[in-house]
Protein backbone atom coordinates (compact mmCIF):
# COMPACT_ATOMS: atom_id res chain seq x y z
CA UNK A 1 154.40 56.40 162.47
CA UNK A 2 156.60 58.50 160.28
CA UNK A 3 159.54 56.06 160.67
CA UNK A 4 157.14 53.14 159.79
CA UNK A 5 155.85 54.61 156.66
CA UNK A 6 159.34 55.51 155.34
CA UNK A 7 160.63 52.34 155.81
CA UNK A 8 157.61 51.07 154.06
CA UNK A 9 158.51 53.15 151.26
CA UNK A 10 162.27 51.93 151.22
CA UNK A 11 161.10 48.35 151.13
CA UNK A 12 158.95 49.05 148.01
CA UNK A 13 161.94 50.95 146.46
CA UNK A 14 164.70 48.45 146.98
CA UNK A 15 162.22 45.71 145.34
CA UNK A 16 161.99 47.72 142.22
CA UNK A 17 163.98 48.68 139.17
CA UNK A 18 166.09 52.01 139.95
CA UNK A 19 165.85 54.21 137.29
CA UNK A 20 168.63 57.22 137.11
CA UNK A 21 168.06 59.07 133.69
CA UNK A 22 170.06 62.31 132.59
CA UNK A 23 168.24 62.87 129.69
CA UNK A 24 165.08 62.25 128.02
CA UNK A 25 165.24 58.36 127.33
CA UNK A 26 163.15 56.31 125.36
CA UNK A 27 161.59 52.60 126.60
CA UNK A 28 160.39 49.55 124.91
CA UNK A 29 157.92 47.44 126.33
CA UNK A 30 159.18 43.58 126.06
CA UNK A 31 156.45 41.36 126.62
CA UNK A 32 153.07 43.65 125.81
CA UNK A 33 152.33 43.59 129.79
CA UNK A 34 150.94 46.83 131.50
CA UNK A 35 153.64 49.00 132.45
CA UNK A 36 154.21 51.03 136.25
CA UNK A 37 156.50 53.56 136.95
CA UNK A 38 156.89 54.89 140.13
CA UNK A 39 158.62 58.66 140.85
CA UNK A 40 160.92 59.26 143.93
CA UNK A 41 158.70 59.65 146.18
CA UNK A 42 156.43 56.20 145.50
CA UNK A 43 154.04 58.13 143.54
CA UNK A 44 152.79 56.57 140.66
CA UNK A 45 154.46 58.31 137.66
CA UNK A 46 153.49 56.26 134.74
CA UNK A 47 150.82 53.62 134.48
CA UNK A 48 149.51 52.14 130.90
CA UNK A 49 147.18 49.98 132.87
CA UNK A 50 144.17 52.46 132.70
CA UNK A 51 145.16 52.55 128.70
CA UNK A 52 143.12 50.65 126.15
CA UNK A 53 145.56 49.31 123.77
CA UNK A 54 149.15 48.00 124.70
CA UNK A 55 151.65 50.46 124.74
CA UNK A 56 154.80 49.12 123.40
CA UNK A 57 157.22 51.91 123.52
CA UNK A 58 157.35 55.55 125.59
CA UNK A 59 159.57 58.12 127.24
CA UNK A 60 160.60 59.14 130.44
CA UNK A 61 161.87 62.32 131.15
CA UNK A 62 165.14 63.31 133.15
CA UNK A 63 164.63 62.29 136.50
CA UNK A 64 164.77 58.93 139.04
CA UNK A 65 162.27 56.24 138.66
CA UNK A 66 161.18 53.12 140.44
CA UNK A 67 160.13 50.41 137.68
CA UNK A 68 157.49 48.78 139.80
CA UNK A 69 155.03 46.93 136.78
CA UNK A 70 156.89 45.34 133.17
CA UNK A 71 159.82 44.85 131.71
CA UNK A 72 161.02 47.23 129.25
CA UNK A 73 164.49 48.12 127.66
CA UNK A 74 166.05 51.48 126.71
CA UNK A 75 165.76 52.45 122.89
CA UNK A 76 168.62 54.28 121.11
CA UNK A 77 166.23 57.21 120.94
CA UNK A 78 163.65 58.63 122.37
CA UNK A 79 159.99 58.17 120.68
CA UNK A 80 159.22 61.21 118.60
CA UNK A 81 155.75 63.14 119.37
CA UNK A 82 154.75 66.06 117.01
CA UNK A 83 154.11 69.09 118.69
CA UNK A 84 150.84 71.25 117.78
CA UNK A 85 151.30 74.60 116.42
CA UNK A 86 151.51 78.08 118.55
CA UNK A 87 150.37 80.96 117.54
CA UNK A 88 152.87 84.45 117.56
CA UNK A 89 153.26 85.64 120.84
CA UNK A 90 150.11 87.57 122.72
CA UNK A 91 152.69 89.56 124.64
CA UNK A 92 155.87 89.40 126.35
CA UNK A 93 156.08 89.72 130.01
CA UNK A 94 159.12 91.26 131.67
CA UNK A 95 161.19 88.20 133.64
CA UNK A 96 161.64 84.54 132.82
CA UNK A 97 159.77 82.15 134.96
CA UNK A 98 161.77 79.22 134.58
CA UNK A 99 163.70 81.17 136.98
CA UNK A 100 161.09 81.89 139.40
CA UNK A 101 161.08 80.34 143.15
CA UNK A 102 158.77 77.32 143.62
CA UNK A 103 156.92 77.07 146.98
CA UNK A 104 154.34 75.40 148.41
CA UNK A 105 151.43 77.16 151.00
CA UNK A 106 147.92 77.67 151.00
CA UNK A 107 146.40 78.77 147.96
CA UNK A 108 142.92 78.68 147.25
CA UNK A 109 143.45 78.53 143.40
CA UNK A 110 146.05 75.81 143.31
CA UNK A 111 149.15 77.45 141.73
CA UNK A 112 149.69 81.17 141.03
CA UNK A 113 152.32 83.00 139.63
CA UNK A 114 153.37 86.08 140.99
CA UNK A 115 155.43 88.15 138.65
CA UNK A 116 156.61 90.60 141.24
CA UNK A 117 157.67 88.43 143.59
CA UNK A 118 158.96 86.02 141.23
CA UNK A 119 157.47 82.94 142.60
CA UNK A 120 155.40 80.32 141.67
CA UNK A 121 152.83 79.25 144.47
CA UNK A 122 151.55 75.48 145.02
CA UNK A 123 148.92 74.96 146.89
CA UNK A 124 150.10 72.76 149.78
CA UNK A 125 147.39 70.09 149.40
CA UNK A 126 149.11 69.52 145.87
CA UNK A 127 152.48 67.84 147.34
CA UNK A 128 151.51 64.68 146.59
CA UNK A 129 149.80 65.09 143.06
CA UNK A 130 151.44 63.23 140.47
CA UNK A 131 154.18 64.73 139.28
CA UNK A 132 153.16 65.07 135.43
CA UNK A 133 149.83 66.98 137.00
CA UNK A 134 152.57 69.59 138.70
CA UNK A 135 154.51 69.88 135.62
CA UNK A 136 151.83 70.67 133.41
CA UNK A 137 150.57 73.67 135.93
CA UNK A 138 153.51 74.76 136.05
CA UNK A 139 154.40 74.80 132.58
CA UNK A 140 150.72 76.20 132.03
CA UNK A 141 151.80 79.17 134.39
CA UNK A 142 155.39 79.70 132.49
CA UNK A 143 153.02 80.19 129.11
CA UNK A 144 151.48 83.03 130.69
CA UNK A 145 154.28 85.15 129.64
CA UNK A 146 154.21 85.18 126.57
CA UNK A 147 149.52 84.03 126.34
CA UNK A 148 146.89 85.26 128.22
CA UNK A 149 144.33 82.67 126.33
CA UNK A 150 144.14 79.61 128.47
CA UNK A 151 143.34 77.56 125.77
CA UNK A 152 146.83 78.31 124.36
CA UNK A 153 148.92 78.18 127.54
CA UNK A 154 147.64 75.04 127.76
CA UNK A 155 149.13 74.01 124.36
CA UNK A 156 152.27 75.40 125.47
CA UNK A 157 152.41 73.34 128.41
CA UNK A 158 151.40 70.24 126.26
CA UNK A 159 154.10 70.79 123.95
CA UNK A 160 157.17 71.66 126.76
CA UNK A 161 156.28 68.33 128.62
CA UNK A 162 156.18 66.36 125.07
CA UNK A 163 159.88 68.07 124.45
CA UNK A 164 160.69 66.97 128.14
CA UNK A 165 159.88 63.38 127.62
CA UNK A 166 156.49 63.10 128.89
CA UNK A 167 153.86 60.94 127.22
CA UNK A 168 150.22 61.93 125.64
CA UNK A 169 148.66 60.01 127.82
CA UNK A 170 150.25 61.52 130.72
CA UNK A 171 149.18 65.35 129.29
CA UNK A 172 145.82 63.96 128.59
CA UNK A 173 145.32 62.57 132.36
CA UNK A 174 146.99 66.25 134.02
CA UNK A 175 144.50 68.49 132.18
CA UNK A 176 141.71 65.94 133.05
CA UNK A 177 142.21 65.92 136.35
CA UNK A 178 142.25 69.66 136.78
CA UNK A 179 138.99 71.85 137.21
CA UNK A 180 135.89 71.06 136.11
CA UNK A 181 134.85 74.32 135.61
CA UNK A 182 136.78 74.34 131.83
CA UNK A 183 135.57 71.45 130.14
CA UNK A 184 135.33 72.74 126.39
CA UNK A 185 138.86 73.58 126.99
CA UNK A 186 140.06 70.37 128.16
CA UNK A 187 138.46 68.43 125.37
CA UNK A 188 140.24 70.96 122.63
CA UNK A 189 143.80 70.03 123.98
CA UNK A 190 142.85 66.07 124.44
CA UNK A 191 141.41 66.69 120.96
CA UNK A 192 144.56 68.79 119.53
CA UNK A 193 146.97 65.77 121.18
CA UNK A 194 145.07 63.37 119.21
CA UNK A 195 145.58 65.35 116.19
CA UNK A 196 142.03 66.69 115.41
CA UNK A 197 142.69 70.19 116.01
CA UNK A 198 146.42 70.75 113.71
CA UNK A 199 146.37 74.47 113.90
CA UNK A 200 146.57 76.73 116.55
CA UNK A 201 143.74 79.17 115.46
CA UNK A 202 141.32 76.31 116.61
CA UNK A 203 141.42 77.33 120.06
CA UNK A 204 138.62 77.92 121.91
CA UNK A 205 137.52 81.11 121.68
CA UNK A 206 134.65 83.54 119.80
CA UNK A 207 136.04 83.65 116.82
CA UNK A 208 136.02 79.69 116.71
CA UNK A 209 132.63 79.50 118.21
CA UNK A 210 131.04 82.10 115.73
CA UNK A 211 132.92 79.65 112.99
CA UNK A 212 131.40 76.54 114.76
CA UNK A 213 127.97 78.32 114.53
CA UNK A 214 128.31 78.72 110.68
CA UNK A 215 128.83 75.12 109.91
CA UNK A 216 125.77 74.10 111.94
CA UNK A 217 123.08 76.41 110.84
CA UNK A 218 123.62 74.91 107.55
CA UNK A 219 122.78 71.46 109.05
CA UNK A 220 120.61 72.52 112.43
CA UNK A 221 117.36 71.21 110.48
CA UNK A 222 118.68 67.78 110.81
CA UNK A 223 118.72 67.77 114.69
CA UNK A 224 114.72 69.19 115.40
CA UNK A 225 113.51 66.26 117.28
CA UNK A 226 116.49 64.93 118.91
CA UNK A 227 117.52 64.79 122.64
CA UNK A 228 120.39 66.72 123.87
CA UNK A 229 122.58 64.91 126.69
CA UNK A 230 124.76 66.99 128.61
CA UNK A 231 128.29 65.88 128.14
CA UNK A 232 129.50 68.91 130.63
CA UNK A 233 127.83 71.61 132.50
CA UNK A 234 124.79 73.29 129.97
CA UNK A 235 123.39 76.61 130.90
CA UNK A 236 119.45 76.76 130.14
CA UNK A 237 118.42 80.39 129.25
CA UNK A 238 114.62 82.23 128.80
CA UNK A 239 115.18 83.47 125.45
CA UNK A 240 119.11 83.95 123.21
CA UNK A 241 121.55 85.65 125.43
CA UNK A 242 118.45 86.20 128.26
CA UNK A 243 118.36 85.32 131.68
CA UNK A 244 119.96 82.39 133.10
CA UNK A 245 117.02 79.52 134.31
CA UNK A 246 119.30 76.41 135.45
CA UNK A 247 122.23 74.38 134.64
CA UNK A 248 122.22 71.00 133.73
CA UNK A 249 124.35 68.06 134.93
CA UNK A 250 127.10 66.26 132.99
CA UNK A 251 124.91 62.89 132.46
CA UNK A 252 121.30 64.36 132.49
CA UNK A 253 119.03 65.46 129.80
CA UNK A 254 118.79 68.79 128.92
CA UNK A 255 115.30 68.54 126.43
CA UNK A 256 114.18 67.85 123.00
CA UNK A 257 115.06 70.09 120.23
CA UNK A 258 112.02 71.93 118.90
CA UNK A 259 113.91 74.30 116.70
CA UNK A 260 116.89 76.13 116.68
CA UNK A 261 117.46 80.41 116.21
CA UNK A 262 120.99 82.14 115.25
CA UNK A 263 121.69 84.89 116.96
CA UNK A 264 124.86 87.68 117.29
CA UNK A 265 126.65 84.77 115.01
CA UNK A 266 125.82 82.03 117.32
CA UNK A 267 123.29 78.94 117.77
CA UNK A 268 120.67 78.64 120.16
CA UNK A 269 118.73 75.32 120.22
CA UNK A 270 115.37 76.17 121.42
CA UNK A 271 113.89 73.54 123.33
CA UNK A 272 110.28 72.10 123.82
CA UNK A 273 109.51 73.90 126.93
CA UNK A 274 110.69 77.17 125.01
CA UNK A 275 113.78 77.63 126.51
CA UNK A 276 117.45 77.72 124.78
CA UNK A 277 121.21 76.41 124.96
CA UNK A 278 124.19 77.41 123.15
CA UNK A 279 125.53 75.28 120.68
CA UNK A 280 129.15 74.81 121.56
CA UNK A 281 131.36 71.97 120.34
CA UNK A 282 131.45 69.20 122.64
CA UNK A 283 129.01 70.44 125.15
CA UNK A 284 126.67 67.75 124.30
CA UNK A 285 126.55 63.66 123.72
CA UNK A 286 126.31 63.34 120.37
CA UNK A 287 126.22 59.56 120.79
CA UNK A 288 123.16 59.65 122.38
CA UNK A 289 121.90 62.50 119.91
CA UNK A 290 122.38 59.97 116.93
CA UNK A 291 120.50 57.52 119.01
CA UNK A 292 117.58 59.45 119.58
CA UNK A 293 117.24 61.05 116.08
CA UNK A 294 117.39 57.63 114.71
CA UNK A 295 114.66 56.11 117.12
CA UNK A 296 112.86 59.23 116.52
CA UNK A 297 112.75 58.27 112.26
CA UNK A 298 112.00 54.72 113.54
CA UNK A 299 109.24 55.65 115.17
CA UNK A 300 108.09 58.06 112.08
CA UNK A 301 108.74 55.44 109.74
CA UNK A 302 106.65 52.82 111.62
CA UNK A 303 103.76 55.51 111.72
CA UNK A 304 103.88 55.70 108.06
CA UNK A 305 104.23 52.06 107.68
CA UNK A 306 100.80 51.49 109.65
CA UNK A 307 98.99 54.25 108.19
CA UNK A 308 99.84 52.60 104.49
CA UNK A 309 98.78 48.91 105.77
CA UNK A 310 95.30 50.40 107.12
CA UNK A 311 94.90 52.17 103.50
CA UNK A 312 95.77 49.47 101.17
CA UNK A 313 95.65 46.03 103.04
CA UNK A 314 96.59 43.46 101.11
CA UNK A 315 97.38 45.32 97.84
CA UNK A 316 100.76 44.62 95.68
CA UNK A 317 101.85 47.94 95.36
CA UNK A 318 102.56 47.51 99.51
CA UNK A 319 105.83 45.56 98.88
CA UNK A 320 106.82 47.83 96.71
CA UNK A 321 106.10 50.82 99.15
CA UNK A 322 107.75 49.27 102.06
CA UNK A 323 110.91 48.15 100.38
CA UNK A 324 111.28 51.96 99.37
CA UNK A 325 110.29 52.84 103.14
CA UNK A 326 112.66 50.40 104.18
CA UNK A 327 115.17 51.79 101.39
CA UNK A 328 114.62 55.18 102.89
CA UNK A 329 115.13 54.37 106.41
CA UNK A 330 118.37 53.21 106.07
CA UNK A 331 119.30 56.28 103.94
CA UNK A 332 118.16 58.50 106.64
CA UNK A 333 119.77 56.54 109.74
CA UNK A 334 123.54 57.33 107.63
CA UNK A 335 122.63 60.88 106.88
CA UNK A 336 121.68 61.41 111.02
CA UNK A 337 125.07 59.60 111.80
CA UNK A 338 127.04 61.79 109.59
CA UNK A 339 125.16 64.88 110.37
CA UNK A 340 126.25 64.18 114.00
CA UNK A 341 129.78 63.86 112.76
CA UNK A 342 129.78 66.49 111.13
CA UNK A 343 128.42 68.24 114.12
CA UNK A 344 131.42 66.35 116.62
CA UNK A 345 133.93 67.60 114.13
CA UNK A 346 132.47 71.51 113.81
């Protein structure tokens, strides 16, 4: 069987484009068509297929390649990513990990580093992850000597595999396909890779949250009414800070805003059954927030509309009335939209 499958794998290798690379190499892409890149073992490397727009040119990083998908052509250089911003060193662990042994066996936590030992631990179920997954654990683990916040190390990783030749989309994919126990996190680096976070001190932690919380509670009036979505895991307390009740779903709704209390310098939307959730940035869809605050004004404005109708049926001053209504509407359904904005980008 083992024979079988590796000639399998030879046949797909001979029919595609060997790539050797010493260095990190630039690529153009020829004719606009999705792009495949295989590693050497006939996993899939690269792949702008699950990409919206066309990518025309991107890197590869030192290594051997299998062109299985495109035609593309080596640039002169290589395409040039800015890298985000790093804070001063946390601390400065004795030994360089770059140096450390690299093994795979069982690990229940994926990859560990073990400064002692010097050795960096796979997990052996990970063999045949894509390779720009492994890199960016193991890159995440090399941060740790000089961070301990996650958030960071994860920025460091991002930035050594963007000076190594790797693309954004591939970063974006590795630290998506991790976990799901760090969401928040996640979305800061896809966030800080798109450029919406441009300095370091944005990372995830309380002294952003506490900042987060500012910005709303001069806005939280806006949102009474509307319907939070959970975007990733929400925990549901009794009261602020008070006992845990349930956790919501990624996809499900978590309640209507009733009102909303501040509390130790953070947010708590209270909900219509009394109990409360955290405000924390990108926690919640604030698509579907929009949505609902606008039907909810719909809804109000239609109430009004009636009301005015049963009061003074067929009087003139009603077309003036509505067309301010209508007028007023409008301007509401813009200030919701960039309230919840405002509230995507806090």
């Amino acid at each position: 069987m083992l024979r079988g499958v590796a000639n399998n794998f030879c046949k797909i290798m001979k029919r595609n484009q060997r790539l050797v690379l010493k260095d990190k190499t630039g690529f153009r892409n020829i004719n606009g068509t999705p792009v495949v890149i295989l590693d050497s073992r006939g996993v899939i490397f690269y792949d702008t297929r699950v990409l919206e727009d066309i990518v025309w040119e991107f890197n590869l990083p030192a290594g051997e390649y299998y062109l299985e998908r495109g035609k593309i052509s080596e640039m002169a250089e290589p395409v040039q990513y800015d890298l985000m911003p790093m804070p001063k060193p946390e601390r400065n662990r004795q030994g360089d990990p770059t140096l450390f042994k690299i093994q795979f066996a069982n690990n229940p936590n994926k990859c560990t580093i073990d400064w002692k030992k010097r050795s960096i631990t796979f997990d052996e179920s990970m063999r045949d992850w894509p390779l720009p997954t492994m890199v960016f654990i193991l890159y995440h683990e090399h941060a740790h000597k000089y961070y301990e916040t996650e958030a960071i190390c994860d920025r460091y990783a991002a930035n050594k595999m963007l000076d190594a030749g790797y693309n954004q989309s591939q970063i974006g994919e590795a630290i998506l396909s991790l976990s799901d126990k760090q969401y928040p996190r996640k979305e800061y680096l896809i966030e800080s890779l798109l450029g919406s976070a441009d300095h370091y001190d944005e990372c995830i932690n309380e002294d952003t949250e506490y900042a987060d919380a500012q910005n709303v509670s001069g806005s939280a009036d806006k949102f009474v009414g509307g319907q939070l979505i959970a975007k990733y895991p929400v925990t549901v307390y009794s009261s602020p800070n008070g006992n845990v009740i349930k956790t919501v779903k990624p996809g499900d709704v978590v309640g209507f805003i009733y009102s909303w209390v501040e509390r130790d310098g953070k947010i708590f939307w209270q909900l219509q059954d009394n109990s409360f959730v955290e405000h924390k940035s990108g926690v919640f869809d604030t698509d579907a927030l929009a949505q609902s605050l606008i039907a909810l004004e719909r809804e109000r404005e239609a109430k009004i509309k009636a009301a005015a109708e049963e009061r003074i049926e067929n009087n003139k001053p009603l077309a003036a009335i509505t067309n301010i209504m209508d007028t007023l509407k409008w301007v509401f359904i813009a200030g919701a939209i960039i309230a919840v904005v405002k509230l995507v980008k806090s």
